[in-house]
N, C-alpha and C. Protein backbone atom coordinates (compact mmCIF):
# COMPACT_ATOMS: atom_id res chain seq x y z
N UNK A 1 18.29 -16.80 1.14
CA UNK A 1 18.03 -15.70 2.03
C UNK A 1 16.60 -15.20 1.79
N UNK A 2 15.91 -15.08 3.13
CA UNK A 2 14.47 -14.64 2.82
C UNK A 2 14.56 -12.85 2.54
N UNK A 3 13.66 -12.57 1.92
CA UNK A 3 13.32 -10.80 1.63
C UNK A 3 12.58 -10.69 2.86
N UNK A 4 12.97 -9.36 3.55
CA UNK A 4 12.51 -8.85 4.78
C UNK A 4 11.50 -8.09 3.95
N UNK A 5 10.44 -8.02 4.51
CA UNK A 5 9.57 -6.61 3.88
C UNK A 5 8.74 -6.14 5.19
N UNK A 6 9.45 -4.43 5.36
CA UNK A 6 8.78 -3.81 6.44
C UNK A 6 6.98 -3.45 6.25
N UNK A 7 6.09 -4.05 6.39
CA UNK A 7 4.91 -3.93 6.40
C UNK A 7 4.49 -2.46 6.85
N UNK A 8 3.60 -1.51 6.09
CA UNK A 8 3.39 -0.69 6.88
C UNK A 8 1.61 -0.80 7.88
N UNK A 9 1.68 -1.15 9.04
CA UNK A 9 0.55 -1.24 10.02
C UNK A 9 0.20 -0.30 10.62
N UNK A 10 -0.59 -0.15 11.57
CA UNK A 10 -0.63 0.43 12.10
C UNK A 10 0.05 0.91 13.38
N UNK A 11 0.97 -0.05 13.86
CA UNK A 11 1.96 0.71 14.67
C UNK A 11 3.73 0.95 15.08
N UNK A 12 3.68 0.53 13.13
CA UNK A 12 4.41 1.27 12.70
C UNK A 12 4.26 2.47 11.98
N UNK A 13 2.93 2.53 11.73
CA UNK A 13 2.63 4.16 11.06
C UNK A 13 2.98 5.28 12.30
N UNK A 14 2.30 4.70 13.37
CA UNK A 14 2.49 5.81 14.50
C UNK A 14 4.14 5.45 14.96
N UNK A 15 4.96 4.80 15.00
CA UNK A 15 6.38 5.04 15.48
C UNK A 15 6.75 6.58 14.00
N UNK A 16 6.38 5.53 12.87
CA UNK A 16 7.13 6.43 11.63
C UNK A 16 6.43 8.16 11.94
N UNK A 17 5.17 8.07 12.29
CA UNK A 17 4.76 9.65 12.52
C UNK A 17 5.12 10.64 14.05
N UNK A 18 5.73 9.37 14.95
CA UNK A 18 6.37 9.80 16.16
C UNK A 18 5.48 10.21 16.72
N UNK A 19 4.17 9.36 17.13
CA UNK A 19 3.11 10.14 17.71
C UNK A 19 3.11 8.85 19.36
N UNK A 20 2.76 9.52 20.31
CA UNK A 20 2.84 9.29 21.15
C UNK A 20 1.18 8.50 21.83
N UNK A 21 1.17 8.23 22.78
CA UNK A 21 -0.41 7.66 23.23
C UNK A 21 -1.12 8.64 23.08
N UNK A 22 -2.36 8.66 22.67
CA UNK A 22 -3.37 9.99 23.52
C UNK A 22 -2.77 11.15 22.28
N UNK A 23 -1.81 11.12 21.73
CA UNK A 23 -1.53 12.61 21.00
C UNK A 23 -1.68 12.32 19.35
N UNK A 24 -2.01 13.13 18.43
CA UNK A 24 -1.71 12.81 17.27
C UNK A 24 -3.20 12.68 16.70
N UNK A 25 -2.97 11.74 15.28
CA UNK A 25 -4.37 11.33 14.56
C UNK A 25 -4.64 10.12 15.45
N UNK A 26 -6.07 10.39 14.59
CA UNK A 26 -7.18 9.57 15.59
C UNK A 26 -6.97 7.89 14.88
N UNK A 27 -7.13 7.34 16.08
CA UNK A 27 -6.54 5.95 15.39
C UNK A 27 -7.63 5.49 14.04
N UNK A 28 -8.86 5.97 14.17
CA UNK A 28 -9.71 5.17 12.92
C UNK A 28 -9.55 6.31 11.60
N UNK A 29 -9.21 6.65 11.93
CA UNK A 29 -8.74 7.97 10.63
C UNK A 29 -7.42 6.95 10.35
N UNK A 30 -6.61 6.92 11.22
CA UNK A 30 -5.43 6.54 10.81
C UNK A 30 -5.19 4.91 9.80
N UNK A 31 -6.36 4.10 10.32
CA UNK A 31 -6.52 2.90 9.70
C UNK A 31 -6.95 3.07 8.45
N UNK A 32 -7.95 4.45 8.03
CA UNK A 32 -8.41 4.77 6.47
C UNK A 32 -7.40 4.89 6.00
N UNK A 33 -6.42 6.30 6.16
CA UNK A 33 -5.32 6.63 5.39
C UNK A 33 -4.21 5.32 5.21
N UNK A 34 -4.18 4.18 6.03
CA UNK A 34 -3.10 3.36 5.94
C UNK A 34 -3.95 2.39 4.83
N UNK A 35 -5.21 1.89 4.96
CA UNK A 35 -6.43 1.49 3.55
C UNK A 35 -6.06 2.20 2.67
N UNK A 36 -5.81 3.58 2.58
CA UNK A 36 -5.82 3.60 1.39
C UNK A 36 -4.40 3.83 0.11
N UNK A 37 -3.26 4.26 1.22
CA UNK A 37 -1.73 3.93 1.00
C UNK A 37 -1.67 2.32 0.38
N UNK A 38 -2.26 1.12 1.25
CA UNK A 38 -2.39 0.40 0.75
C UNK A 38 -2.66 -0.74 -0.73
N UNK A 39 -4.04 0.24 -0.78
CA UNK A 39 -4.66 0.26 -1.88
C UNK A 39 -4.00 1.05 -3.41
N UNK A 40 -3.55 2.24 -3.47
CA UNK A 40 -2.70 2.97 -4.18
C UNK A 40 -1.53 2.32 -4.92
N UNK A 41 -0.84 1.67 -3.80
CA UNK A 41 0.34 1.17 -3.55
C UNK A 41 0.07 0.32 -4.65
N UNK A 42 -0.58 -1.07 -4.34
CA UNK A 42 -0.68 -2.09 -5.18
C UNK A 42 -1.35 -1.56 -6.68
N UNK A 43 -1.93 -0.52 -6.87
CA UNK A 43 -2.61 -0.11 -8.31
C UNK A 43 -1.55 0.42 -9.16
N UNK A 44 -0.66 1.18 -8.22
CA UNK A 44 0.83 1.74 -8.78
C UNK A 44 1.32 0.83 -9.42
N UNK A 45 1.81 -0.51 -8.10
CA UNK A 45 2.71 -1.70 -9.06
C UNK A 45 1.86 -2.17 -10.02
N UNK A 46 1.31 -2.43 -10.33
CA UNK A 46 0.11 -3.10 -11.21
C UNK A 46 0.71 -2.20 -12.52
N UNK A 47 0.06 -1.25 -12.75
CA UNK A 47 0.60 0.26 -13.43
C UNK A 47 2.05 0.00 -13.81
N UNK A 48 2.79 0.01 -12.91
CA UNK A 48 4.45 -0.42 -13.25
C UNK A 48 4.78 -1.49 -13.87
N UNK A 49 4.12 -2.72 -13.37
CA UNK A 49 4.13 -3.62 -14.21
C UNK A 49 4.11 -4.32 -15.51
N UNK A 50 3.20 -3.28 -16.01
CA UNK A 50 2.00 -3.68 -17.15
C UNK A 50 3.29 -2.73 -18.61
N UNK A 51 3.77 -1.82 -17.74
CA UNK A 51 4.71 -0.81 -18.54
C UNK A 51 6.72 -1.42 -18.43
N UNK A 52 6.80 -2.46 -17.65
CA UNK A 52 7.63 -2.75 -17.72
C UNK A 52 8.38 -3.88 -18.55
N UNK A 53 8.77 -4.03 -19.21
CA UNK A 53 9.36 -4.91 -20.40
C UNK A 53 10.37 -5.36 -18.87
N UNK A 54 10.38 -7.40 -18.85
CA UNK A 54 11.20 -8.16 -17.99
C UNK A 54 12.22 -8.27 -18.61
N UNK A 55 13.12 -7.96 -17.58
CA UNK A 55 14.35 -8.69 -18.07
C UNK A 55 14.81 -9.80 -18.27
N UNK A 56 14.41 -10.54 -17.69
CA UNK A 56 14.45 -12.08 -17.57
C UNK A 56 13.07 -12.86 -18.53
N UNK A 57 13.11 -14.00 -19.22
CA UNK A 57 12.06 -14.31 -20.12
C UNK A 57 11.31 -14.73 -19.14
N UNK A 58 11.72 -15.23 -18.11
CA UNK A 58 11.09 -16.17 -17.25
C UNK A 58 10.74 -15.41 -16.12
N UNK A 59 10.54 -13.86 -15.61
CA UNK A 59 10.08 -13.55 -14.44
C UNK A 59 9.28 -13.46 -14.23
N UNK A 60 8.71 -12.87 -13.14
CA UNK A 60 7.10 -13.25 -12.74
C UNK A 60 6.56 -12.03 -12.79
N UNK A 61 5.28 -11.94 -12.82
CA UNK A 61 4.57 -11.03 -12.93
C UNK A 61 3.27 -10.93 -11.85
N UNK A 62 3.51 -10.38 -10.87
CA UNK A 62 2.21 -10.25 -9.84
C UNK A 62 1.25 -9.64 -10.04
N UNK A 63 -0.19 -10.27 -10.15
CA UNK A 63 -1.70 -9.73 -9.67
C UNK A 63 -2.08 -9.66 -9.03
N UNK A 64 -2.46 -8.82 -8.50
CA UNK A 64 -3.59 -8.68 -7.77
C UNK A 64 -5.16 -8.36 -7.84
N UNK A 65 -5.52 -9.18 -7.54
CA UNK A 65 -7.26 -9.74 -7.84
C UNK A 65 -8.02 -8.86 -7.06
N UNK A 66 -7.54 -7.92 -6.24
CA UNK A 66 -8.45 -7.23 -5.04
C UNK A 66 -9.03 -5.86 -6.42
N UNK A 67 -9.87 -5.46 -6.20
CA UNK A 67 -10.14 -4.19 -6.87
C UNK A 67 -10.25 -2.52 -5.95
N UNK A 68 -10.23 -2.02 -6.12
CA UNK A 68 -9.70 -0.71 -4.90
C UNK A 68 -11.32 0.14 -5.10
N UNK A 69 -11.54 0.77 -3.92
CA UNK A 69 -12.88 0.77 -3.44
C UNK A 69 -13.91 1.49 -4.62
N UNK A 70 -14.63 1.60 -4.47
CA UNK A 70 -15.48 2.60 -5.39
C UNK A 70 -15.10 4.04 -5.22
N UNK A 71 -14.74 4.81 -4.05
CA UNK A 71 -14.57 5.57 -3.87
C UNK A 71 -12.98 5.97 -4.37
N UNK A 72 -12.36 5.13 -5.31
CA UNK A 72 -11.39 5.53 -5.63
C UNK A 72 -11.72 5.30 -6.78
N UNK A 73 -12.23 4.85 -7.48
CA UNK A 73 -12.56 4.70 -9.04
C UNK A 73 -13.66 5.70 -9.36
N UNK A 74 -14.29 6.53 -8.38
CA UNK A 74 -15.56 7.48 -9.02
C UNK A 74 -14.78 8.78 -8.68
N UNK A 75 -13.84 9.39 -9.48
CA UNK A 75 -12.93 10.86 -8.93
C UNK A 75 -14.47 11.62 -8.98
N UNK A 76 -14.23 12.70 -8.57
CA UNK A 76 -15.38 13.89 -8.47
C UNK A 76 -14.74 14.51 -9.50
């Protein structure tokens, strides 16, 4: 059986925020905030990962090679 995984895109962000044509956030705003959910997301699991003792000897462990922008690594 394959794993379904609901992707979040961009138009499913706007069904999930119930925003209609013409109403709501602005679509290029909306592509940052979904960049950067994105980005978060994968630093979290990473984070989770690194703290999680496997249960299995043999499971896997995912990297990700991308690094998350500068603007998230320089806090003010």
């Amino acid at each position: 059986m394959k794993k379904q995984v609901n992707e979040l895109d961009l138009e499913r962000a706007k069904i999930l925020l119930g925003q209609k044509e013409g109403k709501g956030i602005d679509e290029i705003k909306l592509k940052k905030i979904l960049e950067r959910i994105k980005v978060f997301c994968k630093v979290a699991y990473q984070l989770y990962i690194e703290n999680v003792e496997p249960d299995k000897p043999a499971a896997v462990m995912k990297n990700f090679e991308s690094e998350p922008p500068d603007e998230f690594t320089k806090a003010a």
